[in-house]
Protein backbone atom coordinates (compact mmCIF):
# COMPACT_ATOMS: atom_id res chain seq x y z
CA UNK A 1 31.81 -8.45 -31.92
CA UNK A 2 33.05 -6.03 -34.85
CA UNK A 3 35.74 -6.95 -37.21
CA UNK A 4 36.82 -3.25 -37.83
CA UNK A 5 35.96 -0.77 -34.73
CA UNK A 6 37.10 3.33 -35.14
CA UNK A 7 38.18 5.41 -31.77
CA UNK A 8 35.41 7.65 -31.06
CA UNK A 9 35.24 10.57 -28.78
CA UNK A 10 31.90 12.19 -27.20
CA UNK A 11 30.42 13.98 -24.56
CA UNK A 12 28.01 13.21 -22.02
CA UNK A 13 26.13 14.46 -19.32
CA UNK A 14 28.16 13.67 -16.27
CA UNK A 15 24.76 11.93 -14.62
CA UNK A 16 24.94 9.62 -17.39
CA UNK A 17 28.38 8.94 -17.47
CA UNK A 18 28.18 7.98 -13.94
CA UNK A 19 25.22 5.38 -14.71
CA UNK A 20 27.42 3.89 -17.28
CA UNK A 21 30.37 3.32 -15.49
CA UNK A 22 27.98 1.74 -12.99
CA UNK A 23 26.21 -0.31 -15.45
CA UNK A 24 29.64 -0.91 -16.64
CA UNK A 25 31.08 -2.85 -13.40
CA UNK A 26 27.84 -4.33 -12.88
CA UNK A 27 27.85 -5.98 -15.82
CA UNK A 28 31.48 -6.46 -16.18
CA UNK A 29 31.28 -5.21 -19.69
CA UNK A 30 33.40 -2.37 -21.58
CA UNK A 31 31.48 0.70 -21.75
CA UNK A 32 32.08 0.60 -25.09
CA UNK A 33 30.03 -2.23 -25.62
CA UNK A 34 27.40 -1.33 -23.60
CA UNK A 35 26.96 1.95 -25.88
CA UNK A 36 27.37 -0.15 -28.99
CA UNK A 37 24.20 -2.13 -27.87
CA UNK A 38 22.31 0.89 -26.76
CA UNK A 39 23.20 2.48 -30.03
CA UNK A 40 22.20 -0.47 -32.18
CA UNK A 41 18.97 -1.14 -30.05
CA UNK A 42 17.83 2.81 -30.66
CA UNK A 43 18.59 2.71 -34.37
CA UNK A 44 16.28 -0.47 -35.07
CA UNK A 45 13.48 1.60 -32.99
CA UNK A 46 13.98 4.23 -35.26
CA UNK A 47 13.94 1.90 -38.33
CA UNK A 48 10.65 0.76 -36.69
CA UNK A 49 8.96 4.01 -35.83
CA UNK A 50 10.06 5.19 -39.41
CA UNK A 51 8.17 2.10 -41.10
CA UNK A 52 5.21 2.96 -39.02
CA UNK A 53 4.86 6.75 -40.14
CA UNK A 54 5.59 5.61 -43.91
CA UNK A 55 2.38 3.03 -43.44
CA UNK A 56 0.64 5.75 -41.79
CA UNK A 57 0.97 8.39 -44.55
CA UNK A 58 0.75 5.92 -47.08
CA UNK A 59 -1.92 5.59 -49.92
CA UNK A 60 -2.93 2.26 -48.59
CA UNK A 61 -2.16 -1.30 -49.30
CA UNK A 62 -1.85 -3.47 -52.20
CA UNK A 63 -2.68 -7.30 -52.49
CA UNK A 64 0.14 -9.50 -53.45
CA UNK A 65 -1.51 -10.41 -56.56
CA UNK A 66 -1.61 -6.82 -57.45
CA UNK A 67 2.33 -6.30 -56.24
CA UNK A 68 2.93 -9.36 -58.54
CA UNK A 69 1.42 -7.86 -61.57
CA UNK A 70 2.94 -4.29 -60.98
CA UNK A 71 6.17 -5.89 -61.24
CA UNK A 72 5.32 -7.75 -64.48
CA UNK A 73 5.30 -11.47 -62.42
């Protein structure tokens, strides 16, 4: 999955900690990669949600002709 991986320690609430060990056996996957996926999957929402509130504060929208020229192309 990773070609370098660091030890990590956290906490977590002890309801969720029991949900992930479930998950965990369920799956028959390391709770380490279940987190890994969970952590990846929340950071591209965020990339997402971020990219929407940019366009939503932004001055508005350019044509690609006008991109082209801007950049001298």
């Amino acid at each position: 999955m990773y070609k370098t991986v660091k030890p990590t320690t956290f906490t977590l609430p002890l309801s969720l900690l029991e949900e992930l060990d479930a998950l965990s056996h369920e799956l028959g996957k390391k709770k380490s990669a279940i987190i890994s996926e969970a952590l990846e999957m929340y950071m591209d929402y965020q990339d997402v949600q971020t990219a929407r509130d940019r366009l939503k504060n932004s001055e508005g929208t350019i044509t690609h002709e006008e991109l082209l020229k801007e950049l001298g192309l």
